[in-house]
PDB file of N, CA and C in Angstrom:
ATOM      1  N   UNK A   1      90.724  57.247 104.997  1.00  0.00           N
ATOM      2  CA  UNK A   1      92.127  57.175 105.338  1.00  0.00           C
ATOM      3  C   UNK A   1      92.484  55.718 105.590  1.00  0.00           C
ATOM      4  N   UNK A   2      94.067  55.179 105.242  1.00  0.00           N
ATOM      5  CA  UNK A   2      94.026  54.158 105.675  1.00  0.00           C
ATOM      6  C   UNK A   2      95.263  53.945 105.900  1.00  0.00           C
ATOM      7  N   UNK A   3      95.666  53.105 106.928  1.00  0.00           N
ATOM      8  CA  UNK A   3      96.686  52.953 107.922  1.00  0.00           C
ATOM      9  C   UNK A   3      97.398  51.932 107.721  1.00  0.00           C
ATOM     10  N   UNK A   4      98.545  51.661 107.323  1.00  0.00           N
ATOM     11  CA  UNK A   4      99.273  50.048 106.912  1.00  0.00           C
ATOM     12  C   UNK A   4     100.073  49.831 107.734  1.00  0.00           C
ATOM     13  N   UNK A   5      99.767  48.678 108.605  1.00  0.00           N
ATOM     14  CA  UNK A   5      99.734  48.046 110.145  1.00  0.00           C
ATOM     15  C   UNK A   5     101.291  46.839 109.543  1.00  0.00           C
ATOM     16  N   UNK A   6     101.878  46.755 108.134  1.00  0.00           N
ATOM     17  CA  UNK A   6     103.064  46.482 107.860  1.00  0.00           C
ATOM     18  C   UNK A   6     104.269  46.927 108.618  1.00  0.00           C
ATOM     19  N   UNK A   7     104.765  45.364 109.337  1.00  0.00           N
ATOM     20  CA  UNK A   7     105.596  45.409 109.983  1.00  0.00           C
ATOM     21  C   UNK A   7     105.806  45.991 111.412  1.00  0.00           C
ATOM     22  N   UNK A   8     104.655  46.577 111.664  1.00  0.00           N
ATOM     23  CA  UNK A   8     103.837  46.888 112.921  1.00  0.00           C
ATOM     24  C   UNK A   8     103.786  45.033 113.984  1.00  0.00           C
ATOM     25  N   UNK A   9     104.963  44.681 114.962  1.00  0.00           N
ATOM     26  CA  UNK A   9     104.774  43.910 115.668  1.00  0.00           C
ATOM     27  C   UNK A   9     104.728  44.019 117.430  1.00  0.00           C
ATOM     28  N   UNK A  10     104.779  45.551 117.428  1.00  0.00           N
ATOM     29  CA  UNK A  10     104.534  45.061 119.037  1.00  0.00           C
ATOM     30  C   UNK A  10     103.522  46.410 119.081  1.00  0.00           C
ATOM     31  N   UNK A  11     103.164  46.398 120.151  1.00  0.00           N
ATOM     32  CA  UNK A  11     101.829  47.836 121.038  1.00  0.00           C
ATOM     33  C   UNK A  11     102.572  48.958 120.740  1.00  0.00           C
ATOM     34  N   UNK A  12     104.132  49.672 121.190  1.00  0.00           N
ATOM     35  CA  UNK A  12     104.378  50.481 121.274  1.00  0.00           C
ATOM     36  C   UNK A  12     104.998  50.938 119.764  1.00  0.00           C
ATOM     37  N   UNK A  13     104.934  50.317 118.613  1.00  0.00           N
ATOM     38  CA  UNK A  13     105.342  50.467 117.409  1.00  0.00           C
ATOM     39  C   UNK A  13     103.620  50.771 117.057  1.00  0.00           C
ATOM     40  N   UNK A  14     102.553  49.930 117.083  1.00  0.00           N
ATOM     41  CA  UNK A  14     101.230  50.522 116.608  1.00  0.00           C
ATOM     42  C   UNK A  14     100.953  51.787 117.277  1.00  0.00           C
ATOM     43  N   UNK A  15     101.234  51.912 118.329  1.00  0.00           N
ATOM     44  CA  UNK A  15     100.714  53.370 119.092  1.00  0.00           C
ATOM     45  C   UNK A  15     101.350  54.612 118.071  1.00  0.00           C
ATOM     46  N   UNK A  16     102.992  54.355 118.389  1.00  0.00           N
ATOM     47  CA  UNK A  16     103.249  55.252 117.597  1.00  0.00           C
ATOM     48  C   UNK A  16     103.363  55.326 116.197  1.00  0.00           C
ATOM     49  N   UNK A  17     102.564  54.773 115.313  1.00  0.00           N
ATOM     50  CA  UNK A  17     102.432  54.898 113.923  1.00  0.00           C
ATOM     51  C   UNK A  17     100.993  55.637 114.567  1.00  0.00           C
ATOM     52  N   UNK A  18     100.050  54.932 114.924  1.00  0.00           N
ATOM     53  CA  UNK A  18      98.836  55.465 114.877  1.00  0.00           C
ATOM     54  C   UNK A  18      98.834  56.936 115.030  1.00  0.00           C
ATOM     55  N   UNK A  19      99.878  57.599 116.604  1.00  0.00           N
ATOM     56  CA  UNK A  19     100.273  59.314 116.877  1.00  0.00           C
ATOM     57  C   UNK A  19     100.360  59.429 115.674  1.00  0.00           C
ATOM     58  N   UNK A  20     101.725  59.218 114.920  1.00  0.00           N
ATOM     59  CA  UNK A  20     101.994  59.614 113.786  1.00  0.00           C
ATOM     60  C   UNK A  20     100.846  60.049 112.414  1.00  0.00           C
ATOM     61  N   UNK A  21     100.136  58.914 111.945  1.00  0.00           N
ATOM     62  CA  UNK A  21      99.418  59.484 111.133  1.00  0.00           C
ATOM     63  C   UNK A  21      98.378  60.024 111.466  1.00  0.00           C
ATOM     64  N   UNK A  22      97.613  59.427 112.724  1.00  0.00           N
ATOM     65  CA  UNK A  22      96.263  60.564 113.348  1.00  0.00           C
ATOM     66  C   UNK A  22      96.758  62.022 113.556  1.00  0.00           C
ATOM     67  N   UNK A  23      97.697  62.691 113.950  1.00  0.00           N
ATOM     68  CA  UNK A  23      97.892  63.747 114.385  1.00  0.00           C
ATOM     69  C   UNK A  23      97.759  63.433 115.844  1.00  0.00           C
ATOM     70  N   UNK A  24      98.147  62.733 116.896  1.00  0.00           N
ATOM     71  CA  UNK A  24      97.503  62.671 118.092  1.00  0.00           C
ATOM     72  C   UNK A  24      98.712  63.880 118.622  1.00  0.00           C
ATOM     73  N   UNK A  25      98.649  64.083 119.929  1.00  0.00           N
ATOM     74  CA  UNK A  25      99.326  65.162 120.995  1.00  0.00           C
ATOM     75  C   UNK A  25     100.686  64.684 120.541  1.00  0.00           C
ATOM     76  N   UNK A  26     101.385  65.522 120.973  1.00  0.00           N
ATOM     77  CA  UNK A  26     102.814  65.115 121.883  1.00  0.00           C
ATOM     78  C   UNK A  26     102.462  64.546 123.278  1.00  0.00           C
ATOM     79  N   UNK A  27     102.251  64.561 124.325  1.00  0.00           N
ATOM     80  CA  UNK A  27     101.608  63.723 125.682  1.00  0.00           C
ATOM     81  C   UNK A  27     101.661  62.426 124.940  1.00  0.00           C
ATOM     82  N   UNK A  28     101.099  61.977 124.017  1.00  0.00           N
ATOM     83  CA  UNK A  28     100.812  60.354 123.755  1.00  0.00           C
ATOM     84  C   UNK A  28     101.577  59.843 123.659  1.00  0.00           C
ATOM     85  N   UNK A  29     102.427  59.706 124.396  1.00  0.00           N
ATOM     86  CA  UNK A  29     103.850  58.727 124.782  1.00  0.00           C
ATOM     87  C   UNK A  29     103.911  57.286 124.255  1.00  0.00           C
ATOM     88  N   UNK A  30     104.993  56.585 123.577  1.00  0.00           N
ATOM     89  CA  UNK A  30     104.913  55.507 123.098  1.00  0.00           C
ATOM     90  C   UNK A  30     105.294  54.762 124.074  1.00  0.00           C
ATOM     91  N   UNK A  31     106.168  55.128 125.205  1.00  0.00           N
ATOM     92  CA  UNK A  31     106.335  54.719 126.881  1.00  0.00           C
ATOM     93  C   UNK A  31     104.943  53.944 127.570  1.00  0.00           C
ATOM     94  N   UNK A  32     104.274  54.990 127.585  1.00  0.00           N
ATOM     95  CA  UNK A  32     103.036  54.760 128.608  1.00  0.00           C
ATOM     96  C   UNK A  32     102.034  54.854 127.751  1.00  0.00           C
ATOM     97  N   UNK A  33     102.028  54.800 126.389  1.00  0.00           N
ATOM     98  CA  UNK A  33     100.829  54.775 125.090  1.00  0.00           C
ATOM     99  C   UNK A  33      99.754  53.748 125.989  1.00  0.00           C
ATOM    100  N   UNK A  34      98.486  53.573 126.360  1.00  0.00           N
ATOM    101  CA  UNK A  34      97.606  52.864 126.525  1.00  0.00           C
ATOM    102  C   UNK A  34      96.333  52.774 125.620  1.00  0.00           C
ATOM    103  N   UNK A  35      95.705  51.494 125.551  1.00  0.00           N
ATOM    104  CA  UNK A  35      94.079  51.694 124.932  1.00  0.00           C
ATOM    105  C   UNK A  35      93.903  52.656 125.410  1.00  0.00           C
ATOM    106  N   UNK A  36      93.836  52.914 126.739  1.00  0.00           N
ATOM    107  CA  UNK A  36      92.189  54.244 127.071  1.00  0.00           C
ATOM    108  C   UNK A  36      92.971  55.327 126.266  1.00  0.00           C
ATOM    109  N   UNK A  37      93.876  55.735 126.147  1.00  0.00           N
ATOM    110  CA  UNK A  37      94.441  56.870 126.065  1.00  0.00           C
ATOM    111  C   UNK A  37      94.260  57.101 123.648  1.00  0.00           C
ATOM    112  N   UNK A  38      94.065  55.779 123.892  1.00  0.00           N
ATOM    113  CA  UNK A  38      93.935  56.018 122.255  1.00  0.00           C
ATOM    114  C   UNK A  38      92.596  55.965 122.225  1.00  0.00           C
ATOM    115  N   UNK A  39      91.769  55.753 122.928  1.00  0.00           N
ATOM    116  CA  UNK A  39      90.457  55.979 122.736  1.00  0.00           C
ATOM    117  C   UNK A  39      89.939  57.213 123.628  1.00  0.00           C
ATOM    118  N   UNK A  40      90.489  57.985 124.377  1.00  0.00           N
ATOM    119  CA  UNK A  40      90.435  59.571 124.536  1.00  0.00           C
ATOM    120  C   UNK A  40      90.819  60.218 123.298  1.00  0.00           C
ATOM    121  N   UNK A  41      91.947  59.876 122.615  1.00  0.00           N
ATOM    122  CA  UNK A  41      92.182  60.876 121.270  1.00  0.00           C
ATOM    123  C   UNK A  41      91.524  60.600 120.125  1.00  0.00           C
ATOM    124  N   UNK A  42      91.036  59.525 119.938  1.00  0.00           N
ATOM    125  CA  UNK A  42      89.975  58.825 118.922  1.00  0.00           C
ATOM    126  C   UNK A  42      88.774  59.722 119.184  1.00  0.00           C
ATOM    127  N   UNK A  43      88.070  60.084 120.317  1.00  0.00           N
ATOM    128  CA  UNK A  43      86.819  60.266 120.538  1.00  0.00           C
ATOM    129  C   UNK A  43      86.636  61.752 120.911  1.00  0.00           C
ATOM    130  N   UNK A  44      87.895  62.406 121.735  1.00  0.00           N
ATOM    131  CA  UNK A  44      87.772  64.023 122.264  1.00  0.00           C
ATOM    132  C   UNK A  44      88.551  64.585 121.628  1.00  0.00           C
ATOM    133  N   UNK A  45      90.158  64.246 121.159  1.00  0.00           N
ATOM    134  CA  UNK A  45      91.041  65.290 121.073  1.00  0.00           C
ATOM    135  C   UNK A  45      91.697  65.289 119.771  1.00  0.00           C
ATOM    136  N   UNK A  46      91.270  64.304 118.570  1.00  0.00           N
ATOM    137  CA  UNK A  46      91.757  65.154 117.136  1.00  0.00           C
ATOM    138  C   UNK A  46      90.236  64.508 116.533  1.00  0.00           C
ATOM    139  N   UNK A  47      90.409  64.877 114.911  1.00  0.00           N
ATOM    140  CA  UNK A  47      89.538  64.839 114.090  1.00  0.00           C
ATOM    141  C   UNK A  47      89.773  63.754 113.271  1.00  0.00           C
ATOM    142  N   UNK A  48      88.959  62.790 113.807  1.00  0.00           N
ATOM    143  CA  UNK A  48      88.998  61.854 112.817  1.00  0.00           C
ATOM    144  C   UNK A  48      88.562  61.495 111.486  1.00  0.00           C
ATOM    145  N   UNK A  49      89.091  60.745 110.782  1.00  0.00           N
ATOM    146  CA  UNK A  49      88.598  60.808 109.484  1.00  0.00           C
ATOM    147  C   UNK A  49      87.230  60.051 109.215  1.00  0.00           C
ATOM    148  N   UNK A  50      86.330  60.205 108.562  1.00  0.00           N
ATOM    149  CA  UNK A  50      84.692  59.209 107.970  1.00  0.00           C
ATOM    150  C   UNK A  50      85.678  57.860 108.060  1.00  0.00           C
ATOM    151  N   UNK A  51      85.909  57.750 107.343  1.00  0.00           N
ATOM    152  CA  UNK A  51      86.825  56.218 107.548  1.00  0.00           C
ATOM    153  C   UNK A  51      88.017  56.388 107.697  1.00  0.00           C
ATOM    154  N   UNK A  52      88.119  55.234 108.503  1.00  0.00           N
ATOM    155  CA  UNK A  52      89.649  54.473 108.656  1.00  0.00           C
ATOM    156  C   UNK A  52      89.639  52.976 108.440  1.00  0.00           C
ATOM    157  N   UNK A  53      90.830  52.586 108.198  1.00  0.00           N
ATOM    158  CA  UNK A  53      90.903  51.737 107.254  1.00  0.00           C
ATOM    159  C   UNK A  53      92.614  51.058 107.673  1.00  0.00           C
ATOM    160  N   UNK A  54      92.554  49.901 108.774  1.00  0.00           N
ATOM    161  CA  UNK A  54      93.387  49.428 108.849  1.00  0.00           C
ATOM    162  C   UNK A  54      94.016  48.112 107.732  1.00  0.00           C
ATOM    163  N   UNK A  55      95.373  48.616 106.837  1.00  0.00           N
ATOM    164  CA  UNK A  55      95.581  47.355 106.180  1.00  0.00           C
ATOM    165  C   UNK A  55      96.503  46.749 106.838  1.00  0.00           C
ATOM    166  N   UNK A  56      96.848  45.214 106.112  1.00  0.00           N
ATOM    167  CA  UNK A  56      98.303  44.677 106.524  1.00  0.00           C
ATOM    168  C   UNK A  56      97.930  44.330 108.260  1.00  0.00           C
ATOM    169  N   UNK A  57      97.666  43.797 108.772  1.00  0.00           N
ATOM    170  CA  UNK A  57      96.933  43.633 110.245  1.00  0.00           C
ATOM    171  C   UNK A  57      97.575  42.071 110.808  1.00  0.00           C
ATOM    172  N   UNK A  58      97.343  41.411 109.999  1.00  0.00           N
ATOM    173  CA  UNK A  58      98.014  40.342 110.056  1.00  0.00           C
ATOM    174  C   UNK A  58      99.194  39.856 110.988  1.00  0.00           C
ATOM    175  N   UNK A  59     100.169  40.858 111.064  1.00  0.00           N
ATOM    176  CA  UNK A  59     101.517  40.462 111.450  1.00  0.00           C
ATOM    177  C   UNK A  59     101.125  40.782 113.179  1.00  0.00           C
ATOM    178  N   UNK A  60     100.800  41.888 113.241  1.00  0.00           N
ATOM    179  CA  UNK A  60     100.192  42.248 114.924  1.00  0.00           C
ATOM    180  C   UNK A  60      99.544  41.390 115.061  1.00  0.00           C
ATOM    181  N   UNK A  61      98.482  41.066 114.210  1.00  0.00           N
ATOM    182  CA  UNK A  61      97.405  39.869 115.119  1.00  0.00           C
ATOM    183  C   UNK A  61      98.105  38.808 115.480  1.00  0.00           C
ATOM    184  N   UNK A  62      99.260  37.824 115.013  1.00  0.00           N
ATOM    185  CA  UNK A  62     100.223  37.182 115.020  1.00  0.00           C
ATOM    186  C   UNK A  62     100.866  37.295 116.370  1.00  0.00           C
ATOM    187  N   UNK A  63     101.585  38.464 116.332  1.00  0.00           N
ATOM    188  CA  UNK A  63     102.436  38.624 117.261  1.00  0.00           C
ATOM    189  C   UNK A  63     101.613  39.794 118.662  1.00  0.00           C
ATOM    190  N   UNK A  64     100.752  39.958 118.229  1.00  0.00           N
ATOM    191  CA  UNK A  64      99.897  41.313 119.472  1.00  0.00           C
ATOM    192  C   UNK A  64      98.676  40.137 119.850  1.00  0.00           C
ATOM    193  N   UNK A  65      98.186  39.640 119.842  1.00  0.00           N
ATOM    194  CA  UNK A  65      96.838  38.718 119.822  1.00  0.00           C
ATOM    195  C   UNK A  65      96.113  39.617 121.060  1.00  0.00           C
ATOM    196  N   UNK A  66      96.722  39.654 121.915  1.00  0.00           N
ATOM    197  CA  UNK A  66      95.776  40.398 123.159  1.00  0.00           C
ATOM    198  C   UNK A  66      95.347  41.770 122.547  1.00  0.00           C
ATOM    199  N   UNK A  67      96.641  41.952 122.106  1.00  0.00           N
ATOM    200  CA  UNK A  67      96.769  43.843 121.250  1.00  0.00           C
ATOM    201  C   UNK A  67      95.590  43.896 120.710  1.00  0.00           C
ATOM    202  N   UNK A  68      95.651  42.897 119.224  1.00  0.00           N
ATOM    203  CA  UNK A  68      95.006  43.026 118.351  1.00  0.00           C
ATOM    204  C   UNK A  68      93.636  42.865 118.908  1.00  0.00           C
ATOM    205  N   UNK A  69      93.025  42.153 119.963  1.00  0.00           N
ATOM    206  CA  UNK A  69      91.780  41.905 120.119  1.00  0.00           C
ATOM    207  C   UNK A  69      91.257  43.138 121.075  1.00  0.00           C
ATOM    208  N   UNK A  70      91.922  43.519 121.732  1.00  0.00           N
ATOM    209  CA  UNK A  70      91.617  45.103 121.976  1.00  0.00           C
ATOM    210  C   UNK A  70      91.427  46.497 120.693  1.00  0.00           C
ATOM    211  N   UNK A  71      92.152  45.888 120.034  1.00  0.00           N
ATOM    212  CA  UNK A  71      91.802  46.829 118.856  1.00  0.00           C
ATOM    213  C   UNK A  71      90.365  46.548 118.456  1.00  0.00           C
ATOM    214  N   UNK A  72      90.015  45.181 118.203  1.00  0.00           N
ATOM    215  CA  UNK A  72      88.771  44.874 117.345  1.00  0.00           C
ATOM    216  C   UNK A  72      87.873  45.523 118.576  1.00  0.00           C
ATOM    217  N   UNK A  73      87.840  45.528 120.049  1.00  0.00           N
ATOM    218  CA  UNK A  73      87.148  45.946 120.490  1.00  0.00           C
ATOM    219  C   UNK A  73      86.403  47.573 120.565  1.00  0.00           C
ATOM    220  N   UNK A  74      87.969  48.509 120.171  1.00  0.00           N
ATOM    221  CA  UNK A  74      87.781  49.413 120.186  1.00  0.00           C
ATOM    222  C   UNK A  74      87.091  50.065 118.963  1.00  0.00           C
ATOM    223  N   UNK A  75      87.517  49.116 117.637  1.00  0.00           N
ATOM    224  CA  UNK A  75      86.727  49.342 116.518  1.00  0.00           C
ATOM    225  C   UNK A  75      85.292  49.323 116.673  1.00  0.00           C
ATOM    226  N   UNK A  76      85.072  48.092 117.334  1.00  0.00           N
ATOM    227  CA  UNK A  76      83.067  47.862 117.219  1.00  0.00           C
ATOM    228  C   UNK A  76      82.310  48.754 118.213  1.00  0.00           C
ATOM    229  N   UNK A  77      83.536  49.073 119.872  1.00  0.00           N
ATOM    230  CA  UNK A  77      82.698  50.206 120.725  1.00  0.00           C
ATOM    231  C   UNK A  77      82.930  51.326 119.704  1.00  0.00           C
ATOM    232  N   UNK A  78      83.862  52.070 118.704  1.00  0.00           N
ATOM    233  CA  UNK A  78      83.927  53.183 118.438  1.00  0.00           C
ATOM    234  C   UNK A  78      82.974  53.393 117.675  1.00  0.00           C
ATOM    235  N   UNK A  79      82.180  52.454 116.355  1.00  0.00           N
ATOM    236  CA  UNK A  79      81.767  52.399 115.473  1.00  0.00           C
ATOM    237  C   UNK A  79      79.703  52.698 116.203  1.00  0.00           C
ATOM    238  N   UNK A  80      79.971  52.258 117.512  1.00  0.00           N
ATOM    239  CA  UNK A  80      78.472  52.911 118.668  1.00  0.00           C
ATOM    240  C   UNK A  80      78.643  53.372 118.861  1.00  0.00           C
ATOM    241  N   UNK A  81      79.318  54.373 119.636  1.00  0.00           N
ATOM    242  CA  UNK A  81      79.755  55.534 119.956  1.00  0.00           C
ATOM    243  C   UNK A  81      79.856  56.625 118.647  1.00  0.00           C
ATOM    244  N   UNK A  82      80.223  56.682 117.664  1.00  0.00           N
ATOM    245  CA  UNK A  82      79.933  57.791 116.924  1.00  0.00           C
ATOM    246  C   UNK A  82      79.423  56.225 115.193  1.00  0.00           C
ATOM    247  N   UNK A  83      78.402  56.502 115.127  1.00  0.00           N
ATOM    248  CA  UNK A  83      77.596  56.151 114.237  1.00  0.00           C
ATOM    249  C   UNK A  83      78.334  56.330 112.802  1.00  0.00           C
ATOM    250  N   UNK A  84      78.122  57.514 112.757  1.00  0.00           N
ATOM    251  CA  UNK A  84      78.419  58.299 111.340  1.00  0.00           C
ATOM    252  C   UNK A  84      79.855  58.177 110.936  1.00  0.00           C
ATOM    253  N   UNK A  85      80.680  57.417 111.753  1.00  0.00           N
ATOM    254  CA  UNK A  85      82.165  57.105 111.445  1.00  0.00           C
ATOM    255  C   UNK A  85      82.579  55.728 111.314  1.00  0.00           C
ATOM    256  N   UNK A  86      83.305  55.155 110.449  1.00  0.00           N
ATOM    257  CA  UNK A  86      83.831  53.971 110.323  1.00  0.00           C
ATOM    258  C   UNK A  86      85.580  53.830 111.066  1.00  0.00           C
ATOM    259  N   UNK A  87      85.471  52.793 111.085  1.00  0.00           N
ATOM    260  CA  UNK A  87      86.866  51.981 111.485  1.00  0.00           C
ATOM    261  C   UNK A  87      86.842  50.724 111.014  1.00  0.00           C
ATOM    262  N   UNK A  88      87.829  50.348 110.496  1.00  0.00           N
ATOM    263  CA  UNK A  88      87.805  48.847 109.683  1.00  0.00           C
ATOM    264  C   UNK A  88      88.878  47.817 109.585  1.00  0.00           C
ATOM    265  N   UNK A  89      89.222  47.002 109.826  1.00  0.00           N
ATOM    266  CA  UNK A  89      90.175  46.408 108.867  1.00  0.00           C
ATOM    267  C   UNK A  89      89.966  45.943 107.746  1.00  0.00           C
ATOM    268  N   UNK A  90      90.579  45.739 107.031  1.00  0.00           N
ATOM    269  CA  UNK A  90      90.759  45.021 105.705  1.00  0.00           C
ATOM    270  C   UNK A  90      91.854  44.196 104.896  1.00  0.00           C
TER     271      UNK A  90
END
């Protein structure tokens, strides 16, 4: 699967694209969207795909830099945490 992070410039615009195409809850509020809370639905509460595949990343890293480096974090803990699954940019 892969996710195009185009035109994606602040936290609460990535959160809610991410709800959007993961399938996450209704609860996952783009209000109070947090890391932990995307890494509870990443890991317990939908089905993620073998890969994911962030494109277009660029513009957040730009304008999110803290964002974005929490993301890379959550990519490399997620990628230990379940082995057999990818997360990527590209």
């Amino acid at each position: 699967m892969t996710i195009d992070l185009r035109g994606i410039s602040s936290k609460p615009a990535f959160h809610e694209l991410v709800k959007r195409e993961l399938g996450f809850p209704e609860w996952y509020g783009v209000g109070w969207a947090s890391w932990d809370a995307f890494w509870d639905c990443i890991v317990a509460v939908v089905q993620m795909p073998q890969q994911l595949t962030f494109i277009n990343w660029e513009e957040f890293a730009e304008t999110c830099p803290k964002d974005m480096g929490i993301l890379r974090q959550v990519i490399k803990d997620y990628e230990e945490y379940r082995p057999a699954y990818r997360m990527s940019l590209a």
